[in-house]
N, C-alpha and C. Protein backbone atom coordinates (compact mmCIF):
# COMPACT_ATOMS: atom_id res chain seq x y z
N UNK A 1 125.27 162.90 80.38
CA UNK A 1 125.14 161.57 79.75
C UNK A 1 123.79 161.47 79.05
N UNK A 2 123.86 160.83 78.13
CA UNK A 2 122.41 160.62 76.68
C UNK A 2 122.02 159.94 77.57
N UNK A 3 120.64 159.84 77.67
CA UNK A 3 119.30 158.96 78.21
C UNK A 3 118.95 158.36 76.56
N UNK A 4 118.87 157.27 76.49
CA UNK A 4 118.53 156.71 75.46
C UNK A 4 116.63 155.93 75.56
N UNK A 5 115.63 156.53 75.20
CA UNK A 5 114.75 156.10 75.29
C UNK A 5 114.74 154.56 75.18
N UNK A 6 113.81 153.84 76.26
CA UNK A 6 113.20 152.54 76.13
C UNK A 6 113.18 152.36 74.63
N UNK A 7 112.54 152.56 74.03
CA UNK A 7 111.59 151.98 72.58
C UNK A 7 112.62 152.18 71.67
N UNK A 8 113.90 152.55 71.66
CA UNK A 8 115.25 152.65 71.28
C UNK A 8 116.31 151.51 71.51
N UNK A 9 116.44 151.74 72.50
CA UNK A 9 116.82 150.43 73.15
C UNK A 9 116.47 149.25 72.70
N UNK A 10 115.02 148.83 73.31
CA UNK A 10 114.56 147.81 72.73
C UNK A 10 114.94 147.51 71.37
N UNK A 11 114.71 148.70 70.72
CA UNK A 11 114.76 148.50 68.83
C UNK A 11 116.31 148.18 68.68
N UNK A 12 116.82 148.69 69.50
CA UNK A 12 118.51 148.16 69.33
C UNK A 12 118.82 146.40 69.26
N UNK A 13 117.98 145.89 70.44
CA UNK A 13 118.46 144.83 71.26
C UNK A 13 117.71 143.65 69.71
N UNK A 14 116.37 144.36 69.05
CA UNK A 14 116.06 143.35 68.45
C UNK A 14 117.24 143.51 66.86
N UNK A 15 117.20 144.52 66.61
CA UNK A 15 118.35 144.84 65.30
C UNK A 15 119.70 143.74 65.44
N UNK A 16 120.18 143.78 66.92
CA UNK A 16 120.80 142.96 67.02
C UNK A 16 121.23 141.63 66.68
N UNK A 17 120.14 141.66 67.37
CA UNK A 17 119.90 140.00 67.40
C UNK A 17 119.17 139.63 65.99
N UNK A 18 118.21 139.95 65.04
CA UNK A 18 118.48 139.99 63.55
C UNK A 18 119.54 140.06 63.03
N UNK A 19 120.72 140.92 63.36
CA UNK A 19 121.91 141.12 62.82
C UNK A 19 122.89 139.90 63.02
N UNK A 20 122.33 139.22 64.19
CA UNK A 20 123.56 137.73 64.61
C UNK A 20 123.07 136.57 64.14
N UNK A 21 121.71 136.20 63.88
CA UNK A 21 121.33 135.42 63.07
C UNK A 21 121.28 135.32 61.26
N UNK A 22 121.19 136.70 61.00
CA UNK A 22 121.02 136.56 59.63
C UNK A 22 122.80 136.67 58.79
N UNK A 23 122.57 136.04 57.86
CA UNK A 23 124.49 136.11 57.38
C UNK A 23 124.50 137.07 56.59
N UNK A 24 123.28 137.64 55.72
CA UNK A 24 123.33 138.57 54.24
C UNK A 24 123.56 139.80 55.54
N UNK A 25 123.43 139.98 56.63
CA UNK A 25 123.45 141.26 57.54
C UNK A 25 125.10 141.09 58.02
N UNK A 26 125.14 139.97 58.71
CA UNK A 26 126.33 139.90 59.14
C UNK A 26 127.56 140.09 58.36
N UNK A 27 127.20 139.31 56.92
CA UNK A 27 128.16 139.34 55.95
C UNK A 27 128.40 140.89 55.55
N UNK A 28 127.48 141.74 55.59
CA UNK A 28 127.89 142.87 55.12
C UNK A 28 128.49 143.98 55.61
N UNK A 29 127.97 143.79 57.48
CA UNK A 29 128.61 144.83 58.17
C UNK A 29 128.99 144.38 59.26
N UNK A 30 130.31 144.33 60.06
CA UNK A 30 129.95 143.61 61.25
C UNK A 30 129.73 145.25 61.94
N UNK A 31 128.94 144.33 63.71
CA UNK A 31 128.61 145.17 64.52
C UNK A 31 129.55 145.84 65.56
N UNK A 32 129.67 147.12 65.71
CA UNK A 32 130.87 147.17 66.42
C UNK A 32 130.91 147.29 68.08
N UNK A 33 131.65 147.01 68.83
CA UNK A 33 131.46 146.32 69.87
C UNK A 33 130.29 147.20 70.90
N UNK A 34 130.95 148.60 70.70
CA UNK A 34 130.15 149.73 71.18
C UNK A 34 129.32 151.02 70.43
N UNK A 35 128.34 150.88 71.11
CA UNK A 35 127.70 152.59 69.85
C UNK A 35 127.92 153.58 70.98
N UNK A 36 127.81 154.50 70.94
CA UNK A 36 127.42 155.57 70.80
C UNK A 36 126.13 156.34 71.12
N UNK A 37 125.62 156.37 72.39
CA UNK A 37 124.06 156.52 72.04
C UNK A 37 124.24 158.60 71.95
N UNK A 38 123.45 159.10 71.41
CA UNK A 38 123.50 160.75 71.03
C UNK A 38 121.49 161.35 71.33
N UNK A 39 121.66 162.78 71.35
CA UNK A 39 120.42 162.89 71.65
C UNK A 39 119.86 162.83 70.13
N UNK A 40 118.18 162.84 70.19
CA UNK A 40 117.57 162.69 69.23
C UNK A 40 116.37 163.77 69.42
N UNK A 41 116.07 164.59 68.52
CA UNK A 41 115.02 165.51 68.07
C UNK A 41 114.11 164.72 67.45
N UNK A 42 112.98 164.87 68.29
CA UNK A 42 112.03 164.00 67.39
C UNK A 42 111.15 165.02 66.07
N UNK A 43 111.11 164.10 65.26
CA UNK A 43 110.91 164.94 63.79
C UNK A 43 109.32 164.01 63.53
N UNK A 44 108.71 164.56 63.49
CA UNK A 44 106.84 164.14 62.64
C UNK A 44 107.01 164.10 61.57
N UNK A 45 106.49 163.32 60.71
CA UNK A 45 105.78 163.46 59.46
C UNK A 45 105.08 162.63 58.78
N UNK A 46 104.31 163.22 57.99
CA UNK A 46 102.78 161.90 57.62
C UNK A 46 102.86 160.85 57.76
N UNK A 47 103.92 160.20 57.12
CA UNK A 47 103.77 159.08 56.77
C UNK A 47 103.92 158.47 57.62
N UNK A 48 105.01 158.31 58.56
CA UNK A 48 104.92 158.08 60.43
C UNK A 48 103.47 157.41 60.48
N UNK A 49 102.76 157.82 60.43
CA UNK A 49 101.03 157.58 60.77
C UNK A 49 100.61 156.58 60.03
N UNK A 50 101.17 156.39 58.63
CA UNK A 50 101.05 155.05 57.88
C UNK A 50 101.19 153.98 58.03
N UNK A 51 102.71 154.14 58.24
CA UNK A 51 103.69 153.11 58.60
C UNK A 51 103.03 152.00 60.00
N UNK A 52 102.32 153.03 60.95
CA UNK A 52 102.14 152.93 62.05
C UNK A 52 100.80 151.53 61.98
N UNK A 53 99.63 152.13 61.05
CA UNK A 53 98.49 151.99 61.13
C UNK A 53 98.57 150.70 59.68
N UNK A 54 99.42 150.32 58.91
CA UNK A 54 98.87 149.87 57.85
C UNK A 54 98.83 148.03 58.39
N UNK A 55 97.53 148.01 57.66
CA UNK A 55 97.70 146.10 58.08
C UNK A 55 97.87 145.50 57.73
N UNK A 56 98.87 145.63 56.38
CA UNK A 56 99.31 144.48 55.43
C UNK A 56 100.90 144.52 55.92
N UNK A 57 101.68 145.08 56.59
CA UNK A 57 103.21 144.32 56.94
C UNK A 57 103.15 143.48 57.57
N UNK A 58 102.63 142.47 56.76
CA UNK A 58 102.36 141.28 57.05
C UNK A 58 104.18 140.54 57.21
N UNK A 59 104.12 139.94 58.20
CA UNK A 59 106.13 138.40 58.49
C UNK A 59 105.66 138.07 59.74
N UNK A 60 106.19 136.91 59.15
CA UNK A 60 106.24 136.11 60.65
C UNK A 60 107.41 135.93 61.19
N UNK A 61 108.85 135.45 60.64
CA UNK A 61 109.71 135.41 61.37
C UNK A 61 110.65 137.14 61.68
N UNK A 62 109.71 138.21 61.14
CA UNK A 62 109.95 139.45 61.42
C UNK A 62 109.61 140.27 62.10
N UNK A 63 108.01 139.93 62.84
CA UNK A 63 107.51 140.68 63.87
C UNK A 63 107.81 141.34 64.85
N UNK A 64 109.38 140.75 65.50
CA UNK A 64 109.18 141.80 66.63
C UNK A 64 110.03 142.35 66.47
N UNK A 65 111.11 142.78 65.46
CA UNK A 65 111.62 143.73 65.00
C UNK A 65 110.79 145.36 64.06
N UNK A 66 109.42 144.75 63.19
CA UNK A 66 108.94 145.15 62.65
C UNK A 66 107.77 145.85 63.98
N UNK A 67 107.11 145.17 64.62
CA UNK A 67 107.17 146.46 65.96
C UNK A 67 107.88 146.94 66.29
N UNK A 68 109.26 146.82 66.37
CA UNK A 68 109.87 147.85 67.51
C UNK A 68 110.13 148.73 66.72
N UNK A 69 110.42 148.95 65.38
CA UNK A 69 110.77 150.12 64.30
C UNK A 69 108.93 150.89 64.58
N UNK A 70 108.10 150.18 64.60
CA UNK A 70 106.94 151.07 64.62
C UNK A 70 106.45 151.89 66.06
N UNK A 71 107.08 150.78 67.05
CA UNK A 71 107.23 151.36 68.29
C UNK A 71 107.92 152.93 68.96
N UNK A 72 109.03 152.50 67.89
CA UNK A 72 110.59 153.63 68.30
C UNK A 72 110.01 154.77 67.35
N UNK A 73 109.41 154.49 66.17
CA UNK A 73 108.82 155.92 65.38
C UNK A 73 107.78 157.18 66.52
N UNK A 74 107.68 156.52 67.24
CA UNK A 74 106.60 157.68 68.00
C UNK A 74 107.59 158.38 68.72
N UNK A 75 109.43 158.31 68.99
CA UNK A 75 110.39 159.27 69.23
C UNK A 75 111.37 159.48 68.36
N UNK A 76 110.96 159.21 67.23
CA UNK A 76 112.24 159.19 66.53
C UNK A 76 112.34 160.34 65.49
N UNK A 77 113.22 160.45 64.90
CA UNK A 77 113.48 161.90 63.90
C UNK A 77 113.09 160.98 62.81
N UNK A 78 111.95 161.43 62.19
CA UNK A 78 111.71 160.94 60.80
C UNK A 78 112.36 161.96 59.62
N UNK A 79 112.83 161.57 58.45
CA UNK A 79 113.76 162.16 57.38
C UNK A 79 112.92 162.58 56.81
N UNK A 80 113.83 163.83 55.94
CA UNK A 80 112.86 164.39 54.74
C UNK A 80 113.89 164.97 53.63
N UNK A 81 114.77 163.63 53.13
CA UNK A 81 115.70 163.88 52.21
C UNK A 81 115.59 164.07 50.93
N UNK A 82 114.20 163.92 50.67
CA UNK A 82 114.15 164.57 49.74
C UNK A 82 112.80 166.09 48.98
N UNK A 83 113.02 166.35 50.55
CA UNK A 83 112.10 168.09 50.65
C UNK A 83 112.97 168.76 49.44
N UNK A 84 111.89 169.74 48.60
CA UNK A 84 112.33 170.54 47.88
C UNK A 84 113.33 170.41 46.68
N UNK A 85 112.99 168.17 46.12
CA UNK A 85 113.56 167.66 45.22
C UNK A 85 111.95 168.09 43.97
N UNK A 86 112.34 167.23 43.30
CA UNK A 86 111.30 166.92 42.11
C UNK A 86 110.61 166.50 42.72
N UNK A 87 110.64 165.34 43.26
CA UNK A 87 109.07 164.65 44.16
C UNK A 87 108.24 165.34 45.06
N UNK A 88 106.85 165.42 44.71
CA UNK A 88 106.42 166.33 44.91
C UNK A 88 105.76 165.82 46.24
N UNK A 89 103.85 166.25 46.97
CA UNK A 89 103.77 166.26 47.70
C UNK A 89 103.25 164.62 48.05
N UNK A 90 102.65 163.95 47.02
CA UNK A 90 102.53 162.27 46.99
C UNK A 90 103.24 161.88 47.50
N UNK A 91 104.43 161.85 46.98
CA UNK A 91 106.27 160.85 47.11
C UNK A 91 106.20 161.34 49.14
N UNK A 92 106.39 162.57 49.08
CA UNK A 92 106.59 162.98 50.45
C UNK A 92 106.02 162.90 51.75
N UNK A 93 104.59 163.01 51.42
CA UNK A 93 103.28 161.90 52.22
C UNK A 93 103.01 160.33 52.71
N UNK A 94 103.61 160.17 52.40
CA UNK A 94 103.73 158.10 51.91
C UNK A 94 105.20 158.12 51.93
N UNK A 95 105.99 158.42 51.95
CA UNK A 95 107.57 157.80 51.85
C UNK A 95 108.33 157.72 53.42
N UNK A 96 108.80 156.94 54.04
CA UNK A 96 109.01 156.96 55.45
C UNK A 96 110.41 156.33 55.80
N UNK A 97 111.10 157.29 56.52
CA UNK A 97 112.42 156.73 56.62
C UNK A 97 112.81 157.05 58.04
N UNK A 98 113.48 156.36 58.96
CA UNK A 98 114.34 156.97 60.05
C UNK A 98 115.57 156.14 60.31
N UNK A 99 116.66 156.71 60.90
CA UNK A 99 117.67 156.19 61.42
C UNK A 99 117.93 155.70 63.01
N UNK A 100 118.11 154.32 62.99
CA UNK A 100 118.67 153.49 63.98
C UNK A 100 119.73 154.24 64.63
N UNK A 101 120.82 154.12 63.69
CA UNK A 101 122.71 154.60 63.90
C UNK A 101 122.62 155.58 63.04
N UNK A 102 123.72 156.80 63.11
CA UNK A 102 123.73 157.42 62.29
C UNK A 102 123.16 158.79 62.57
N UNK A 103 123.03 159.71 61.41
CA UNK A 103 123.15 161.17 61.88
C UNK A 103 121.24 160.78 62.43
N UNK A 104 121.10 161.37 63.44
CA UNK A 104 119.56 161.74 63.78
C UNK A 104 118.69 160.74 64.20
N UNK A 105 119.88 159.49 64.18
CA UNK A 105 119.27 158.30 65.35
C UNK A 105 120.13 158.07 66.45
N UNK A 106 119.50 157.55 67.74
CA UNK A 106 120.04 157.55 68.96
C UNK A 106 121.04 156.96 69.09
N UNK A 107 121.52 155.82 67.94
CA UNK A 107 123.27 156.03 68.32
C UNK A 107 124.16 155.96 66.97
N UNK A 108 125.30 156.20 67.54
CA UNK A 108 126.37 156.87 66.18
C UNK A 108 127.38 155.64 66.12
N UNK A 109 127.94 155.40 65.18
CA UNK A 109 128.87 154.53 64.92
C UNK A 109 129.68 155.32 63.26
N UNK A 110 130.94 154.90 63.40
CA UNK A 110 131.91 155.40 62.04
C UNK A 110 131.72 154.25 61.35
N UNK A 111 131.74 153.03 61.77
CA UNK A 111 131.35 151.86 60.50
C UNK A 111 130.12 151.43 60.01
N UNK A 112 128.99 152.46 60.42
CA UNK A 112 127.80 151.74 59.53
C UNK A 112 126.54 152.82 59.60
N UNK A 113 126.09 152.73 59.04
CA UNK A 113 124.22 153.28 59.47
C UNK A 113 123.37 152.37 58.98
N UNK A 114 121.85 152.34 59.95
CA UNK A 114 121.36 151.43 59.82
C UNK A 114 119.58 152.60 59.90
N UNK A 115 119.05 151.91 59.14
CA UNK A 115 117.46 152.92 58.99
C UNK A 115 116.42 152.09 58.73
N UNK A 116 115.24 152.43 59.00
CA UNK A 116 113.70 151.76 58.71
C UNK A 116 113.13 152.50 57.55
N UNK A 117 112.90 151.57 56.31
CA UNK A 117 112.29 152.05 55.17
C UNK A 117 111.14 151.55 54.77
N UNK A 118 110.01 152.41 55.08
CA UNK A 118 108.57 152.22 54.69
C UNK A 118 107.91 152.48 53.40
N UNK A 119 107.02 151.86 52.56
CA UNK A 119 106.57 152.27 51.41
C UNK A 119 104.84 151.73 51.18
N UNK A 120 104.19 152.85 51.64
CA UNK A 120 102.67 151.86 51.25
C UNK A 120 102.77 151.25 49.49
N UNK A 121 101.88 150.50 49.79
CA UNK A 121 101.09 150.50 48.41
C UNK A 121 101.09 151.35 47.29
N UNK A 122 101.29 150.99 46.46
CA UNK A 122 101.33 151.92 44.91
C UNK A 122 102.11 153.51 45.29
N UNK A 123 103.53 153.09 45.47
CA UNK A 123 104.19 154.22 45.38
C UNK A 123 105.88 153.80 44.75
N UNK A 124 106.12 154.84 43.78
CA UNK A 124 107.50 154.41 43.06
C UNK A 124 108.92 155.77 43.65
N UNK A 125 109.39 154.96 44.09
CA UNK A 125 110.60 155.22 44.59
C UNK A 125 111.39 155.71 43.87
N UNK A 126 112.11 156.48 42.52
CA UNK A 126 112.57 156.86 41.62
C UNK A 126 114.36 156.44 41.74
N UNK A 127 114.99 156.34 40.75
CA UNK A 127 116.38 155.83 40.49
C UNK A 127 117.68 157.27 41.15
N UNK A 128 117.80 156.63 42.23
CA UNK A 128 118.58 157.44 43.17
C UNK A 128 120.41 156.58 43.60
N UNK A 129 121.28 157.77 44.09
CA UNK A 129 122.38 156.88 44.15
C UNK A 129 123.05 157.36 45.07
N UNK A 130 123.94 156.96 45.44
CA UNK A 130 125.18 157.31 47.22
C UNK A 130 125.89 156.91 47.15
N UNK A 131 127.11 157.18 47.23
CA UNK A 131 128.69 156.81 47.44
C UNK A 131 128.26 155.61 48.47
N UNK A 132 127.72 155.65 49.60
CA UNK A 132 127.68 154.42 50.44
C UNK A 132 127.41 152.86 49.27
N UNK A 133 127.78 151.91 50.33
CA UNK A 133 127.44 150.25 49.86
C UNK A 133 126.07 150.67 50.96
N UNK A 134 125.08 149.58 50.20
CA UNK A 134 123.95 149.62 50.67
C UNK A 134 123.27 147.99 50.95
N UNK A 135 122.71 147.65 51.79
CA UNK A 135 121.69 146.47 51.97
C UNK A 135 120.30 146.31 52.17
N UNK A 136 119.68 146.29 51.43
CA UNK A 136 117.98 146.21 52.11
C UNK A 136 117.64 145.05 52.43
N UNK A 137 117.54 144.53 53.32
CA UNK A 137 116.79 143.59 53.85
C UNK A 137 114.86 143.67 54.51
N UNK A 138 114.18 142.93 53.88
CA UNK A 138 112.99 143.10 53.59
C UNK A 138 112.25 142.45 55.02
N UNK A 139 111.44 142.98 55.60
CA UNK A 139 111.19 142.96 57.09
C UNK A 139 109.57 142.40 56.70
N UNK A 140 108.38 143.20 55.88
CA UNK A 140 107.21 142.96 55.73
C UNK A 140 107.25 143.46 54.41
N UNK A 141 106.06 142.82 53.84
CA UNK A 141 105.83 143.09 53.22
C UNK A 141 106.19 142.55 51.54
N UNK A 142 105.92 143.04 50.62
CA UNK A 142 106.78 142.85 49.17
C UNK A 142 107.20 144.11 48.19
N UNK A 143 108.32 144.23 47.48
CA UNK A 143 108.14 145.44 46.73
C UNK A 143 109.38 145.24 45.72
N UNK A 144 109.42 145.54 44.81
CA UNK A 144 109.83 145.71 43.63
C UNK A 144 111.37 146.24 43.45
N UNK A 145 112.48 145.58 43.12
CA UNK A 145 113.70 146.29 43.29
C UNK A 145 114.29 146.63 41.70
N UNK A 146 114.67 147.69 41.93
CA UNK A 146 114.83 147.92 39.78
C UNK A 146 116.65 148.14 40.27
N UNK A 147 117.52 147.97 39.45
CA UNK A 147 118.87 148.22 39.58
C UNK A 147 119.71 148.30 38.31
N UNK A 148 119.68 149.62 37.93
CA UNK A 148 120.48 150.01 36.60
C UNK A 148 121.62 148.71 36.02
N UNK A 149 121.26 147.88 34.69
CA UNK A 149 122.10 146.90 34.79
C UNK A 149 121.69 145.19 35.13
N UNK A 150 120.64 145.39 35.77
CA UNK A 150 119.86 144.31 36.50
C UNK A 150 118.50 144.06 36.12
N UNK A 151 117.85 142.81 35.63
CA UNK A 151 116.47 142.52 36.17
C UNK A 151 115.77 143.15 37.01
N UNK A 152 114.79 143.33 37.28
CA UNK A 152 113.93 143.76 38.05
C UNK A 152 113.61 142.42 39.27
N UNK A 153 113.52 142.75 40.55
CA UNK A 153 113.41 141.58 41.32
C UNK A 153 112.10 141.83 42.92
N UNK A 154 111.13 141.08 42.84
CA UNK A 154 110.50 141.47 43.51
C UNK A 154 110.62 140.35 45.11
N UNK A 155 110.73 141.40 45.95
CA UNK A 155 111.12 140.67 47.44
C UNK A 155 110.33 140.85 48.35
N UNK A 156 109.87 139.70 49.50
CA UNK A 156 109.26 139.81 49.99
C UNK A 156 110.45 139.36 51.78
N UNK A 157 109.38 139.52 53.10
CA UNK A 157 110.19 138.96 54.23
C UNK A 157 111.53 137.76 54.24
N UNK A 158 112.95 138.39 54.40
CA UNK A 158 113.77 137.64 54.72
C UNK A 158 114.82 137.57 53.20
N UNK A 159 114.40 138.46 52.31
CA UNK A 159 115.02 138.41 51.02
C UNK A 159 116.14 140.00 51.43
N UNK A 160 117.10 139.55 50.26
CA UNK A 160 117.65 141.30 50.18
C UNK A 160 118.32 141.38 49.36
N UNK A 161 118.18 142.97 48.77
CA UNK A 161 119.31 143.10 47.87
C UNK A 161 120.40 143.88 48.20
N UNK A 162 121.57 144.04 47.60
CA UNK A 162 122.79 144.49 47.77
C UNK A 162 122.95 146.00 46.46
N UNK A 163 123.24 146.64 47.19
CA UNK A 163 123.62 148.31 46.16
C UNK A 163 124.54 148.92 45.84
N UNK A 164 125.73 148.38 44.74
CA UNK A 164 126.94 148.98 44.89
C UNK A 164 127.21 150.82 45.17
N UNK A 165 128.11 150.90 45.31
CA UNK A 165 128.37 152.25 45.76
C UNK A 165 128.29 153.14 44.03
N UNK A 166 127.46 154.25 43.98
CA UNK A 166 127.10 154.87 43.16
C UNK A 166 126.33 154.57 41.70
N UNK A 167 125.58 152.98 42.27
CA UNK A 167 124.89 152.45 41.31
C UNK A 167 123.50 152.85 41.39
N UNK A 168 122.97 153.21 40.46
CA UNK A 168 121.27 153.74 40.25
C UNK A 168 120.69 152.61 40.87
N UNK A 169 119.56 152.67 41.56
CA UNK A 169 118.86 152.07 41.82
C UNK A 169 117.19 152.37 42.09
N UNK A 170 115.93 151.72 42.01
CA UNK A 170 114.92 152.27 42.58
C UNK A 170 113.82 151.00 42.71
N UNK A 171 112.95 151.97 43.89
CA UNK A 171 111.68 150.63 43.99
C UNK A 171 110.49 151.06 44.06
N UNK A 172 109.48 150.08 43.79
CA UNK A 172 108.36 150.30 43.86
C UNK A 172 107.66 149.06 44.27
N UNK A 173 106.39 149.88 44.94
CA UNK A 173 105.26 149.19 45.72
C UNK A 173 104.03 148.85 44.54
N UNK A 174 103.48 147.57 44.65
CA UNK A 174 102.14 147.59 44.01
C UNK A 174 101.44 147.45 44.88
N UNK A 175 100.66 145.89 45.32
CA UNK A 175 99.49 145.51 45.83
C UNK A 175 99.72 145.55 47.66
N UNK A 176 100.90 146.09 48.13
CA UNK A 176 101.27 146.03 49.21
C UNK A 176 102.38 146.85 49.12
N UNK A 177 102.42 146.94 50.79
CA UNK A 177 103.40 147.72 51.16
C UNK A 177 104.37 147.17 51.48
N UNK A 178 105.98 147.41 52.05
CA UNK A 178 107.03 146.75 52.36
C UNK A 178 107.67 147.70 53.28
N UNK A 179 108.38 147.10 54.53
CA UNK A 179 108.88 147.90 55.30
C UNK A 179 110.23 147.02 54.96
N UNK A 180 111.59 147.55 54.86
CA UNK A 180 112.73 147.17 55.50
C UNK A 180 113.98 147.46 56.18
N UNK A 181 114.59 147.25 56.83
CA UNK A 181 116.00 147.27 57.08
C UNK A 181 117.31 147.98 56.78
N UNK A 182 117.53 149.02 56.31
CA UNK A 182 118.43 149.18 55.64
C UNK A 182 119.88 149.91 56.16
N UNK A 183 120.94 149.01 56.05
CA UNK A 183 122.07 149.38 56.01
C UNK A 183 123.23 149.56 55.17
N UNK A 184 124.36 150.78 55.24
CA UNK A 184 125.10 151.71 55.08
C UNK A 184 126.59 151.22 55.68
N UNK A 185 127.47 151.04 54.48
CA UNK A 185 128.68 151.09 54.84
C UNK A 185 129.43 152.12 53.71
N UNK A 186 130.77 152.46 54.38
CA UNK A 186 131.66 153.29 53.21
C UNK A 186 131.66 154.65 54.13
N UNK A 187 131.34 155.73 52.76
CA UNK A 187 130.61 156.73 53.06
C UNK A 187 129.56 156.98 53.24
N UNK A 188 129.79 157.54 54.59
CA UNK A 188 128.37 157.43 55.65
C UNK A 188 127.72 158.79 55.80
N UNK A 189 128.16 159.77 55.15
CA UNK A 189 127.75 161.04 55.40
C UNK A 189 127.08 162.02 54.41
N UNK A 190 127.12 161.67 53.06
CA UNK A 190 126.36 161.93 51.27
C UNK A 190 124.99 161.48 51.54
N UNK A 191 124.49 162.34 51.36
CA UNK A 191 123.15 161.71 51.36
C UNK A 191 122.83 161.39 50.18
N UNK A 192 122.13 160.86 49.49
CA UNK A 192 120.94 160.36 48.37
C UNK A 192 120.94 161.50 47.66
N UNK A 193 120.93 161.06 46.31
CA UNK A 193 120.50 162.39 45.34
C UNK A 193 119.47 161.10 43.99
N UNK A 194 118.80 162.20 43.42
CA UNK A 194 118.25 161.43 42.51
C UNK A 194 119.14 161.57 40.98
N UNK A 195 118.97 160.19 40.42
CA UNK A 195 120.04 159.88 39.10
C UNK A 195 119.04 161.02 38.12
N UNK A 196 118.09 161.33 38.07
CA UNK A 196 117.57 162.05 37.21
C UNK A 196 116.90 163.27 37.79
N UNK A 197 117.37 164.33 38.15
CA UNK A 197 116.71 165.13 38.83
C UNK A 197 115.43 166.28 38.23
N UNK A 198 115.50 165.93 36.66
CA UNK A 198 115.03 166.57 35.98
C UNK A 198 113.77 165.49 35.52
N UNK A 199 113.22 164.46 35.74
CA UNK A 199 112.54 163.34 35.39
C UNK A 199 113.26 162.59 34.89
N UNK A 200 112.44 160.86 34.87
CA UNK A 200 112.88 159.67 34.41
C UNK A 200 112.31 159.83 32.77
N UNK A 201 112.65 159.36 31.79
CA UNK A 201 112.32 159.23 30.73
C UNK A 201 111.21 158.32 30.93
């Protein structure tokens, strides 16, 4: 039987309960009755240390979710989806992602994945796309949402945007950083590729 770390748990119990209050969450995925908890390899990498230490994810009605994602990072498998893309060693230093549900977080579910997405200060996220439906919901912070087709829209705690399935999208950080939320319905198993793999014009 999986031992599911404390600081997992916890991070579960608050996801939750964000997930039953908020409707743009609820509306998009419901929760299913049971997960799945699976083992987890814990994975390092820089930015982990950022995420950890920076003092502008600044929310108030987000705090103790926004600890427990910083809490649960000191066991968790941090991603590196895009090692050995165009983005070089900047993008890969500073860019911070892990999974809640889903492949390489402590529990599995067929209807959803759910991940913590970090971005300091002055870093651009480039126009990337996934068969999955996508939600970001914005935890701290503010940052910049670009969407092939769309205005540009900048969000801060308690805002979110919605990502159709194989629509370009990308973001960027200026004067702050932004941590958020992000969940995965559809196809749950494609990872991310970038819309321009050769550069953006």
């Amino acid at each position: 039987m999986t031992q599911t770390d404390p600081a997992f748990q916890n991070l579960l119990a608050e996801f939750q309960a964000l997930h039953a209050r908020e409707p743009a969450l609820a509306g998009f995925v419901a929760l299913p009755d049971s997960l799945t908890p699976q083992p987890v390899t814990p994975v390092r990498i820089p930015p982990a240390a950022l995420m950890e230490s920076d003092p502008d994810l600044t929310t108030t009605a987000y705090a103790a979710i926004r600890d427990a994602f910083i809490a649960a990072g000191a066991v968790a498998q941090w991603r590196l989806t895009y090692q050995g893309s165009r983005l070089g060693a900047d993008f890969m230093d500073r860019f911070a992602c892990y999974c809640l549900i889903g492949e390489g977080g402590p529990f599995a579910s067929d209807s959803l994945a759910a991940y913590v997405v970090y971005m300091p200060a002055g870093l651009y996220y480039p126009f990337h796309q996934h068969p999955a439906e996508e939600i970001y919901f914005i935890l701290a912070g503010e940052a910049e949402f670009l969407m092939e087709g769309h205005p540009p829209r900048r969000l801060g705690p308690g805002d979110h945007v919605f990502h159709p399935s194989g629509h370009p999208h990308a973001t960027r950080t200026y004067d702050r950083p932004f941590m958020a939320l992000v969940l995965w319905r559809g196809d749950l198993e494609t990872a991310p590729v970038l819309t321009y793999p050769e550069g953006e014009i």
